[in-house]
PDB file of N, CA and C in Angstrom:
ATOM      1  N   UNK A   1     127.876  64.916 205.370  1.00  0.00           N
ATOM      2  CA  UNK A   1     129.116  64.265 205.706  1.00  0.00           C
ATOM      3  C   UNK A   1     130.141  64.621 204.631  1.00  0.00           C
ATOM      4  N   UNK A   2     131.436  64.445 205.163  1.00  0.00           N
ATOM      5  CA  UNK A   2     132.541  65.102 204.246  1.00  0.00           C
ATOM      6  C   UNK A   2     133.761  63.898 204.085  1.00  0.00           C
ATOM      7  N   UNK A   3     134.419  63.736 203.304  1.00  0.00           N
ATOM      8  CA  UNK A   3     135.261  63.052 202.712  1.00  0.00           C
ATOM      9  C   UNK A   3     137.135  63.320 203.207  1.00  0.00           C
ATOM     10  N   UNK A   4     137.769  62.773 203.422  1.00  0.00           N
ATOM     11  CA  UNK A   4     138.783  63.353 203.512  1.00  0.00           C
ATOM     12  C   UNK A   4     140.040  62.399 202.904  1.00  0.00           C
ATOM     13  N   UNK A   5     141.186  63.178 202.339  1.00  0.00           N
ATOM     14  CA  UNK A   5     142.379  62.080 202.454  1.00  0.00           C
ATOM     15  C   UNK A   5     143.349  61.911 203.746  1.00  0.00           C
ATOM     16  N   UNK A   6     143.670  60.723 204.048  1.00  0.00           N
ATOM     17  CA  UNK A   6     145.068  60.209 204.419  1.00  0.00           C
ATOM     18  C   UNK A   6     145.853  59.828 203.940  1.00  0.00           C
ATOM     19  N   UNK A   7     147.381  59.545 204.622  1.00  0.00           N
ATOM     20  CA  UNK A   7     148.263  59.107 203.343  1.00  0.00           C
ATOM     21  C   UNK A   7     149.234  58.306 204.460  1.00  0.00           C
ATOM     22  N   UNK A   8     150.160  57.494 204.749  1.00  0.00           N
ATOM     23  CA  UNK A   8     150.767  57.210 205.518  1.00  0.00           C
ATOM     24  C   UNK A   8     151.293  57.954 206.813  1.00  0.00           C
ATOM     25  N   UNK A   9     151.434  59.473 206.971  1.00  0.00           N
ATOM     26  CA  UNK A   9     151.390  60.508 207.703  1.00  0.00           C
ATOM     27  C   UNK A   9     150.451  60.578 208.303  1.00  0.00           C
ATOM     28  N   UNK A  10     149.036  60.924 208.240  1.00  0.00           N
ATOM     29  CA  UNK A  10     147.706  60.895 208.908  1.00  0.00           C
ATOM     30  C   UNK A  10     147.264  61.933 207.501  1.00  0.00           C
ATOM     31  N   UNK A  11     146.364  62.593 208.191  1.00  0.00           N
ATOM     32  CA  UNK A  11     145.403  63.720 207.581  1.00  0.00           C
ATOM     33  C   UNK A  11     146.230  64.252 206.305  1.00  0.00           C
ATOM     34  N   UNK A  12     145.669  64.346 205.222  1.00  0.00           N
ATOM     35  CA  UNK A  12     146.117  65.093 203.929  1.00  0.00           C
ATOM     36  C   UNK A  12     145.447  66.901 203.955  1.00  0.00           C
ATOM     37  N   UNK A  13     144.053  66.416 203.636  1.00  0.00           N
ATOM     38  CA  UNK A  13     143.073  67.727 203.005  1.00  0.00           C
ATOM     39  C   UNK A  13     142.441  67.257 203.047  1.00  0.00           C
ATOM     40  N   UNK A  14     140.784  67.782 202.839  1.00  0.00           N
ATOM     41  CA  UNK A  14     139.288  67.537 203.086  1.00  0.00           C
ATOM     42  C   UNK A  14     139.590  67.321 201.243  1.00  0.00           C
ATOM     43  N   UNK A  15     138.422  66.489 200.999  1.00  0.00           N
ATOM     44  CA  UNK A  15     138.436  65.489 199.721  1.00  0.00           C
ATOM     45  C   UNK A  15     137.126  66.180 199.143  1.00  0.00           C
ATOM     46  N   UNK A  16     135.648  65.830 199.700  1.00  0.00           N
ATOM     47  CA  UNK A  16     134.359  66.365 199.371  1.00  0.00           C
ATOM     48  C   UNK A  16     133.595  65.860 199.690  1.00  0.00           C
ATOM     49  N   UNK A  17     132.412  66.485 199.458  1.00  0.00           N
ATOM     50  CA  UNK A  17     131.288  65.439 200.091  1.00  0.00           C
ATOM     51  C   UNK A  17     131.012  64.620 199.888  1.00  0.00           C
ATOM     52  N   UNK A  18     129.845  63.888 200.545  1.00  0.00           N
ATOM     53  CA  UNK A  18     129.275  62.485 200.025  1.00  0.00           C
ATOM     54  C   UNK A  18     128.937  62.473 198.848  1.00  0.00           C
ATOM     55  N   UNK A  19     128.354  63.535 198.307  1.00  0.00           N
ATOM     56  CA  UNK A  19     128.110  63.240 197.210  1.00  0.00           C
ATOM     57  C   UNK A  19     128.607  63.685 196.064  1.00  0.00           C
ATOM     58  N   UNK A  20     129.723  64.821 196.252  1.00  0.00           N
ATOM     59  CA  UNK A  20     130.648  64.731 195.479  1.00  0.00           C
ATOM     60  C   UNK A  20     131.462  63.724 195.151  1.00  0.00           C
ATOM     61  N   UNK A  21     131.986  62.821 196.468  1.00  0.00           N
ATOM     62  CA  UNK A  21     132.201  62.096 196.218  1.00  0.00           C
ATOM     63  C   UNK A  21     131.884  60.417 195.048  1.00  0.00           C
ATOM     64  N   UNK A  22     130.536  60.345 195.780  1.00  0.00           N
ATOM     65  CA  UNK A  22     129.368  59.383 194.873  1.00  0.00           C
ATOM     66  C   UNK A  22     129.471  59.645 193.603  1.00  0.00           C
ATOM     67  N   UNK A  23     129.849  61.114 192.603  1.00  0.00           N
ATOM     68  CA  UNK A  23     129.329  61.633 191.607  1.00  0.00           C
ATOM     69  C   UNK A  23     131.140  61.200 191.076  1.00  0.00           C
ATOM     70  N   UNK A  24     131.984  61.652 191.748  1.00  0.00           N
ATOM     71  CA  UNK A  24     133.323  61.322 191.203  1.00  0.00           C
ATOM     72  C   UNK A  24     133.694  59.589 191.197  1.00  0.00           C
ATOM     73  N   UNK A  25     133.444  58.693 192.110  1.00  0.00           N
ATOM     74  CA  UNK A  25     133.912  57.404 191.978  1.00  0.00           C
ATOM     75  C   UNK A  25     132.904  56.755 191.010  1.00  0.00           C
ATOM     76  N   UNK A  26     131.445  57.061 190.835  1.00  0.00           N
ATOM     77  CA  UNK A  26     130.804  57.041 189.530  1.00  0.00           C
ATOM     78  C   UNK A  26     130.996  57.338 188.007  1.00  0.00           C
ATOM     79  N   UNK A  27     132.009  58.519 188.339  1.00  0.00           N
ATOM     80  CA  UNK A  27     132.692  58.919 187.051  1.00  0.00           C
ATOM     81  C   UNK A  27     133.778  57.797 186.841  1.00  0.00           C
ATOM     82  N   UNK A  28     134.726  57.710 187.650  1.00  0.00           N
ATOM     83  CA  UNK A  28     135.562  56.826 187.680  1.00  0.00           C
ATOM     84  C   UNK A  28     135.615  55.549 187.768  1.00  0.00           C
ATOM     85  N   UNK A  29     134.436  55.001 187.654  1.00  0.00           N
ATOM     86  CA  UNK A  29     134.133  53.654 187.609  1.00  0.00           C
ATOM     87  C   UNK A  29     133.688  53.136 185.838  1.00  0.00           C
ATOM     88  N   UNK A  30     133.405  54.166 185.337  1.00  0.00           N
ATOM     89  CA  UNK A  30     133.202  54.169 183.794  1.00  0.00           C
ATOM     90  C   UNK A  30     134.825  54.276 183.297  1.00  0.00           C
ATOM     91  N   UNK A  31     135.830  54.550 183.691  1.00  0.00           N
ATOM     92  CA  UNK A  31     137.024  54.801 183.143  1.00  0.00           C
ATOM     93  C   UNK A  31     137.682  53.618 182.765  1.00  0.00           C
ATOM     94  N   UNK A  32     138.409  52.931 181.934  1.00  0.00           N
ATOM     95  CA  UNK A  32     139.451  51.930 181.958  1.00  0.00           C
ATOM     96  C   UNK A  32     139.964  52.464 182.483  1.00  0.00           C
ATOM     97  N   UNK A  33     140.984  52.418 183.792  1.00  0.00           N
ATOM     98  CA  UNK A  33     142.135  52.682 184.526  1.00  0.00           C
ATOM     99  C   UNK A  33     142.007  51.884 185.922  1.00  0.00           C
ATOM    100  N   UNK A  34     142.913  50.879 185.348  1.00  0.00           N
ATOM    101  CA  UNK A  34     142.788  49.763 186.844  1.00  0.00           C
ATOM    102  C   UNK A  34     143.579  50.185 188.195  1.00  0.00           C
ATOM    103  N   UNK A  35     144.309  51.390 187.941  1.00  0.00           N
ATOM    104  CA  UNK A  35     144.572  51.930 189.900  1.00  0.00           C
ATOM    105  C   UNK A  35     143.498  52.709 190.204  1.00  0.00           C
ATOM    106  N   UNK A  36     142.771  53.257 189.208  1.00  0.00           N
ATOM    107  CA  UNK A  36     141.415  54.109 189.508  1.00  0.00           C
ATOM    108  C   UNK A  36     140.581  53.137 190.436  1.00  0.00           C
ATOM    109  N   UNK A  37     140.420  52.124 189.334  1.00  0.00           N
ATOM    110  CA  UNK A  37     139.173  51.108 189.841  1.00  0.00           C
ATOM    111  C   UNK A  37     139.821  50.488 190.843  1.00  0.00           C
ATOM    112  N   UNK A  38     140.698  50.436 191.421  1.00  0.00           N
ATOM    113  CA  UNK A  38     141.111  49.882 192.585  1.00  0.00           C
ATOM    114  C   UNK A  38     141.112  50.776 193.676  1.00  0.00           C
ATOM    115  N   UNK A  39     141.215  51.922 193.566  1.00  0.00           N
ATOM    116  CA  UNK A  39     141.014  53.196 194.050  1.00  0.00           C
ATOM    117  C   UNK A  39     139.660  53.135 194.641  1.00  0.00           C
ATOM    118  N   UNK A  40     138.775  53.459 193.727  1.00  0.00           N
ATOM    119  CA  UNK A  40     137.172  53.240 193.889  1.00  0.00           C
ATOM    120  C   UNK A  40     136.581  51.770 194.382  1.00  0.00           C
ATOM    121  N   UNK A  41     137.207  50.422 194.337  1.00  0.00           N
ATOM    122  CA  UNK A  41     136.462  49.690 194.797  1.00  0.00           C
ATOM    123  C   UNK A  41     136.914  49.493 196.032  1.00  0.00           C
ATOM    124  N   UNK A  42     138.153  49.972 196.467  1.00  0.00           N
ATOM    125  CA  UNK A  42     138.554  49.847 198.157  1.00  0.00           C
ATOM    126  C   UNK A  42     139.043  50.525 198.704  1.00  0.00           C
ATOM    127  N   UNK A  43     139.012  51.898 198.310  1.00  0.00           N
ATOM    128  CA  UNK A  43     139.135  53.114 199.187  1.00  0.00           C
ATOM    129  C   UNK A  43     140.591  53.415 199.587  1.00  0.00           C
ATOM    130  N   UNK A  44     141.253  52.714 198.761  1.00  0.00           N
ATOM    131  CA  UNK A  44     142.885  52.991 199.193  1.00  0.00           C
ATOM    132  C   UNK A  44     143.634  52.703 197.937  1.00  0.00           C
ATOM    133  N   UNK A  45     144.946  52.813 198.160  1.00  0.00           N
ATOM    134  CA  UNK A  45     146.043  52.955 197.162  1.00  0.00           C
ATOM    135  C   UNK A  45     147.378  52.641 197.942  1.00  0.00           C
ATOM    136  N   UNK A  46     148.043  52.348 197.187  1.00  0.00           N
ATOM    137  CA  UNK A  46     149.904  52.071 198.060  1.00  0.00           C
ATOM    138  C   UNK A  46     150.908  53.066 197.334  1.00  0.00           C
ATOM    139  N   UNK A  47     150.065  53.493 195.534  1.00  0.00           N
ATOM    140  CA  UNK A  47     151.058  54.374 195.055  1.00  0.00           C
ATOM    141  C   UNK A  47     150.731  55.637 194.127  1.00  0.00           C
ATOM    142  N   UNK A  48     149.970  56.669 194.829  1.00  0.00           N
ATOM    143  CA  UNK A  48     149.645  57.963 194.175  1.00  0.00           C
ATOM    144  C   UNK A  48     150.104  58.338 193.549  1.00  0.00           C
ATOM    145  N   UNK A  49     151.570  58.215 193.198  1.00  0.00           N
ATOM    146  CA  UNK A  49     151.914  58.275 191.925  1.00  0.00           C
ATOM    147  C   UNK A  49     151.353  57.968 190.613  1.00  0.00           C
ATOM    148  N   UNK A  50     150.965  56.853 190.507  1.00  0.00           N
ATOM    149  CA  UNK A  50     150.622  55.397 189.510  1.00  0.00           C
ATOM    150  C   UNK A  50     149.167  56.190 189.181  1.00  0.00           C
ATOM    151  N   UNK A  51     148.432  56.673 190.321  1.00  0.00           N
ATOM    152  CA  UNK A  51     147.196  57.118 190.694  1.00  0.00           C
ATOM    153  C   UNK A  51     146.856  58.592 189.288  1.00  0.00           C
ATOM    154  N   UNK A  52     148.024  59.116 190.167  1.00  0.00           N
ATOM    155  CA  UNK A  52     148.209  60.489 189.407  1.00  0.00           C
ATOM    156  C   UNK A  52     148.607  60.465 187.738  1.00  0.00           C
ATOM    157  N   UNK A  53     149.176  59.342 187.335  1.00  0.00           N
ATOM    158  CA  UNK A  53     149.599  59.461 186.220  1.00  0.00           C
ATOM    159  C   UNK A  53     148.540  58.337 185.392  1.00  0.00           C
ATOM    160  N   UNK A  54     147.502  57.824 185.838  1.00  0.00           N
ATOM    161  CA  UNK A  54     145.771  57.535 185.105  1.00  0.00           C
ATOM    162  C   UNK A  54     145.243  58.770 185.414  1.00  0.00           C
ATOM    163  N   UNK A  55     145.242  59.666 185.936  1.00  0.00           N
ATOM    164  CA  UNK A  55     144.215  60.509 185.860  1.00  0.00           C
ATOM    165  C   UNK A  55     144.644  61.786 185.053  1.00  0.00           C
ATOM    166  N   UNK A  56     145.757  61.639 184.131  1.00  0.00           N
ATOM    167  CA  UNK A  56     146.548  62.651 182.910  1.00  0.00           C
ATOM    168  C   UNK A  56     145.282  62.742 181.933  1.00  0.00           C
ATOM    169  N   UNK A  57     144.896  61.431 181.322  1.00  0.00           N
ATOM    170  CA  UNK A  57     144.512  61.269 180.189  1.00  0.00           C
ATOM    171  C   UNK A  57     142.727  61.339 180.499  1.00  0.00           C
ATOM    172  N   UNK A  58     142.099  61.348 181.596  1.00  0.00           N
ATOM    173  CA  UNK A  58     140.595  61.609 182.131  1.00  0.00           C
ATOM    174  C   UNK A  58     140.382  62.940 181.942  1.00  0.00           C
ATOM    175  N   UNK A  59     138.603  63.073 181.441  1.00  0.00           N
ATOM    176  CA  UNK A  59     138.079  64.327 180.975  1.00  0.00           C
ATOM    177  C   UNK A  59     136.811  64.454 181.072  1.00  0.00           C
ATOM    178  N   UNK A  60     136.960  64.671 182.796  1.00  0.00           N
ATOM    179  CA  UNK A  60     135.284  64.519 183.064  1.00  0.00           C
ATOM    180  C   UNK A  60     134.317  66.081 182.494  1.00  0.00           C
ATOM    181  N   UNK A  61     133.492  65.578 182.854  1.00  0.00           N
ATOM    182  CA  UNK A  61     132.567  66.647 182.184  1.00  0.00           C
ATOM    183  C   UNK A  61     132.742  68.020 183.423  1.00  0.00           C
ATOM    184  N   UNK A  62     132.851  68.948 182.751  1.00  0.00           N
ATOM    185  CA  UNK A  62     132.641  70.457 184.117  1.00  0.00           C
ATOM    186  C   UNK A  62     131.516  70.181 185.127  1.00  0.00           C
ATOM    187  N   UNK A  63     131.981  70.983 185.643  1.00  0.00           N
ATOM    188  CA  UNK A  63     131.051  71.029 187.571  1.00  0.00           C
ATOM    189  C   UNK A  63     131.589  70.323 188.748  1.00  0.00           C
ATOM    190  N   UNK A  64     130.573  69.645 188.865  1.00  0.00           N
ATOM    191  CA  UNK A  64     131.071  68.963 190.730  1.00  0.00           C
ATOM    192  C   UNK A  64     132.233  67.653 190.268  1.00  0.00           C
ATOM    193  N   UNK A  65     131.815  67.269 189.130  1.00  0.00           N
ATOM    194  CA  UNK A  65     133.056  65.814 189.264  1.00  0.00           C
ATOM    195  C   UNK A  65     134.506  66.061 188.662  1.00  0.00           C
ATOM    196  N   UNK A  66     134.591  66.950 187.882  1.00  0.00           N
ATOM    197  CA  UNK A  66     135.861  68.199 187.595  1.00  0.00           C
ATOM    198  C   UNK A  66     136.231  68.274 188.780  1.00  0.00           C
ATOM    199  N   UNK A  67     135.669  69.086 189.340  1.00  0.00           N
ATOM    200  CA  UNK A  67     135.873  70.135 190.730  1.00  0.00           C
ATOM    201  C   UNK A  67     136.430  68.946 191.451  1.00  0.00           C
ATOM    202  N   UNK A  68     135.986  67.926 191.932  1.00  0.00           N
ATOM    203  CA  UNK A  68     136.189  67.016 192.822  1.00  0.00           C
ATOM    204  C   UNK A  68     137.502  66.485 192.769  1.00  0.00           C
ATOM    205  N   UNK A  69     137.583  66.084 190.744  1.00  0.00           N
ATOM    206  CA  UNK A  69     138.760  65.150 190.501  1.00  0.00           C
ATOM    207  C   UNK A  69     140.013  66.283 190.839  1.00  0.00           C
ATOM    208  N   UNK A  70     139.637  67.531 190.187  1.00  0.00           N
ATOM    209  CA  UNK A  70     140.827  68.410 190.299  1.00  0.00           C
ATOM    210  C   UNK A  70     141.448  68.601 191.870  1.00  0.00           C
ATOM    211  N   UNK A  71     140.438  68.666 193.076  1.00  0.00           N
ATOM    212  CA  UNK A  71     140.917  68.290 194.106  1.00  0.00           C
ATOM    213  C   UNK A  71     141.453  67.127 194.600  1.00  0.00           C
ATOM    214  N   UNK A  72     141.359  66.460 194.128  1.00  0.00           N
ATOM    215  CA  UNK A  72     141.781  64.473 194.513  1.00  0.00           C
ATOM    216  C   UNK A  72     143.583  65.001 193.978  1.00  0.00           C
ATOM    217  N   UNK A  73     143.060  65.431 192.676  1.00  0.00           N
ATOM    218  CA  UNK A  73     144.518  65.510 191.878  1.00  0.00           C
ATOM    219  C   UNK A  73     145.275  66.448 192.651  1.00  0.00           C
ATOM    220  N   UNK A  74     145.219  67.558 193.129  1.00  0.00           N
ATOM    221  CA  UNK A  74     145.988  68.340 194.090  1.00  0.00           C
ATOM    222  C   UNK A  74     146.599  67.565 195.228  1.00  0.00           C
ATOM    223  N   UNK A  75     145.753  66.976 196.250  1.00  0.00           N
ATOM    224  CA  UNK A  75     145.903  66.260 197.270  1.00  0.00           C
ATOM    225  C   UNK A  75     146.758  64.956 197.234  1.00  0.00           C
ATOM    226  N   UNK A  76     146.974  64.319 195.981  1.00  0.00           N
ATOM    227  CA  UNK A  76     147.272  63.184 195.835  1.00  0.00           C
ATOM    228  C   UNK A  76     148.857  63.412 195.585  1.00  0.00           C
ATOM    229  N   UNK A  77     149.368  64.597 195.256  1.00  0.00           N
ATOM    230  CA  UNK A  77     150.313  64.853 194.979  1.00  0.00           C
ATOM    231  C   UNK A  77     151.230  65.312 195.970  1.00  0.00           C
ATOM    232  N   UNK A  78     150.936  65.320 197.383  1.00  0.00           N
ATOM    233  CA  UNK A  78     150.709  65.558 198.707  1.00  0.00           C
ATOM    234  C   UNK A  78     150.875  64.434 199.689  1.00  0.00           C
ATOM    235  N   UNK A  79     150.420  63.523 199.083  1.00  0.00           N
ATOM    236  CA  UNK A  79     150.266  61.911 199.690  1.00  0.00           C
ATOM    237  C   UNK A  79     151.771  60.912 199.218  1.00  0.00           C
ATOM    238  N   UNK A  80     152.181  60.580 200.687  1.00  0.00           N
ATOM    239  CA  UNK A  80     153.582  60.104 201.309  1.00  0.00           C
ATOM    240  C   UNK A  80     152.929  58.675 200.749  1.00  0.00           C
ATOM    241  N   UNK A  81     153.236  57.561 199.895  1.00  0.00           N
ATOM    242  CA  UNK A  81     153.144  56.001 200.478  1.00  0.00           C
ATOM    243  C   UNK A  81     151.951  55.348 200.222  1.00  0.00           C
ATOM    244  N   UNK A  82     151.109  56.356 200.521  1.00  0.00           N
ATOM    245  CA  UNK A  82     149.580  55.326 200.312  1.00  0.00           C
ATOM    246  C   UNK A  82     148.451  56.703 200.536  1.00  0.00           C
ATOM    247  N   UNK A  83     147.091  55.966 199.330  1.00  0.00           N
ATOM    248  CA  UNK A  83     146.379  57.037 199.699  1.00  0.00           C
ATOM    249  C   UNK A  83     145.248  56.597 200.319  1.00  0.00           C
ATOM    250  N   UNK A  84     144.339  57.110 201.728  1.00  0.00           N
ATOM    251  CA  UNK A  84     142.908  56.596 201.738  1.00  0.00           C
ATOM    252  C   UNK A  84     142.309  57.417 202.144  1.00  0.00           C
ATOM    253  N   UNK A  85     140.938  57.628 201.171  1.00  0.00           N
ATOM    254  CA  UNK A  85     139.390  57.876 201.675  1.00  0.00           C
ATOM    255  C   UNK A  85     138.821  57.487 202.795  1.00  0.00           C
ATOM    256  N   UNK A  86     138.447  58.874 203.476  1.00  0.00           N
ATOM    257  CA  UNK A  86     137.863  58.465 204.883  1.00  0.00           C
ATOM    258  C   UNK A  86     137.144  59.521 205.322  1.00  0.00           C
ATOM    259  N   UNK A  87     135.918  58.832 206.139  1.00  0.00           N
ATOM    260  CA  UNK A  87     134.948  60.216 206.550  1.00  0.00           C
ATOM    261  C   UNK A  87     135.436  60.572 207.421  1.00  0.00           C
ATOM    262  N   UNK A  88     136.360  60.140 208.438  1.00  0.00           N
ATOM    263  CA  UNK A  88     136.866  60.383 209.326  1.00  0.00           C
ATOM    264  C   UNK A  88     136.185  59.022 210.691  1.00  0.00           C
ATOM    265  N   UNK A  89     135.276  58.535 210.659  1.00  0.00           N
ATOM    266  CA  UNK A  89     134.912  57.548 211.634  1.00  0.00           C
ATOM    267  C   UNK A  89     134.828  56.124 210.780  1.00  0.00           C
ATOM    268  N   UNK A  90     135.174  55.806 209.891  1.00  0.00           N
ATOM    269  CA  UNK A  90     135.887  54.771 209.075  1.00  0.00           C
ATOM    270  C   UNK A  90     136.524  54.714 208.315  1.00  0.00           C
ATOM    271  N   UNK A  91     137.516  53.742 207.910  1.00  0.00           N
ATOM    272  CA  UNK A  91     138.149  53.093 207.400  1.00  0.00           C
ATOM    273  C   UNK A  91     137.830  53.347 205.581  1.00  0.00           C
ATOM    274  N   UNK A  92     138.184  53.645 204.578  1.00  0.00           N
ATOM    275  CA  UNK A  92     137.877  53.450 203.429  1.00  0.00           C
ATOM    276  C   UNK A  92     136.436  53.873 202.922  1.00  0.00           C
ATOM    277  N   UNK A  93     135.601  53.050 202.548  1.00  0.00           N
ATOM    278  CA  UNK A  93     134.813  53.643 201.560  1.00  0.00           C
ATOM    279  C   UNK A  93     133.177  52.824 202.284  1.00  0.00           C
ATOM    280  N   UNK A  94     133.735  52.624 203.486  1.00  0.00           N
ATOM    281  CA  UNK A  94     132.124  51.359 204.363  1.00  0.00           C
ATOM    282  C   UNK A  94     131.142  52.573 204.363  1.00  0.00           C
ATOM    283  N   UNK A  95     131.404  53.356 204.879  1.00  0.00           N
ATOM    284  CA  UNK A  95     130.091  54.385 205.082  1.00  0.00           C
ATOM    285  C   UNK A  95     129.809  54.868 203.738  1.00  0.00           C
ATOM    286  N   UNK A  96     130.427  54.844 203.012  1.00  0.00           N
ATOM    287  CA  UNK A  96     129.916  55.580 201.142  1.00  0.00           C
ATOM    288  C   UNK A  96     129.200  54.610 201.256  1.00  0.00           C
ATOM    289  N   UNK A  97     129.168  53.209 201.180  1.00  0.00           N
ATOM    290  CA  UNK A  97     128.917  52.070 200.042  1.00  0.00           C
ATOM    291  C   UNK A  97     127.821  51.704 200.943  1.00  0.00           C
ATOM    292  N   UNK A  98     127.300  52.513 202.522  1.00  0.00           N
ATOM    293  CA  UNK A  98     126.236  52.068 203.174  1.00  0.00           C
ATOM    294  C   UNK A  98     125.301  52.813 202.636  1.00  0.00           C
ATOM    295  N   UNK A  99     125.824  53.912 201.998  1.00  0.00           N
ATOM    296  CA  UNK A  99     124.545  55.267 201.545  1.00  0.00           C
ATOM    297  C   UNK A  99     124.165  55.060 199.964  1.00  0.00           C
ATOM    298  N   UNK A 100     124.324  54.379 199.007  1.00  0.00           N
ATOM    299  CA  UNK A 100     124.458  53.916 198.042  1.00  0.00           C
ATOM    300  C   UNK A 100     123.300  52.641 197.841  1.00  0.00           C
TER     301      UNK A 100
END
C-alpha cells in the first residue's frame, strides 16, 4: 500500500509507502516540533507552511526516512490550505494506525 498527499485542491503527489511511511512518522514522533506531532498524530494540517518551516532544523539519519522526509518536504510546498495523508480509501492516518 502507498501513501499519498492532499491539500485543499484534491491529489498533491504519491507520499510513500506504508512503511516508509511508519519509519518517517516514527522519526517524527521523537522530534520536539508540535505541527510535526500534530501532523503525525492526525494525519492532517491547516498550514504547510508552519509544517515546512519545523522541518528546517530536522536531521534524520540517510536512507528511507531522509528519502521520505525530503519528499513530504517537496510536496508540502505544493500544498494550497491544508495538508492530508491518505492511502487513498481513507481519511488520514486509520489504515496506518490499523497496521501498527
Amino acid at each position: 500500500m502507498s501513501y499519498q498527499l492532499y491539500d485543499e485542491n484534491g491529489y498533491v503527489d504519491d507520499l510513500a509507502t506504508t512503511k516508509g511511511l511508519n519509519d518517517l512518522l516514527a522519526y517524527l514522533k521523537s522530534t520536539d516540533t508540535p505541527g510535526l506531532n500534530k501532523l503525525v498524530q492526525e494525519g492532517w494540517d491547516l498550514i504547510p507552511e508552519a509544517i515546512l518551516e519545523e522541518m528546517e532544523d530536522l536531521n534524520p539519519p540517510a536512507g528511507e526516512v531522509k528519502d521520505t522526509l525530503d519528499q513530504l518536504k517537496k510536496n508540502l510546498k505544493k500544498c494550497v490550505g491544508i495538508v492530508i495523508f491518505s492511502d487513498g480509501l481513507n481519511d488520514g492516518l486509520a489504515a496506518l494506525e490499523e497496521t501498527q
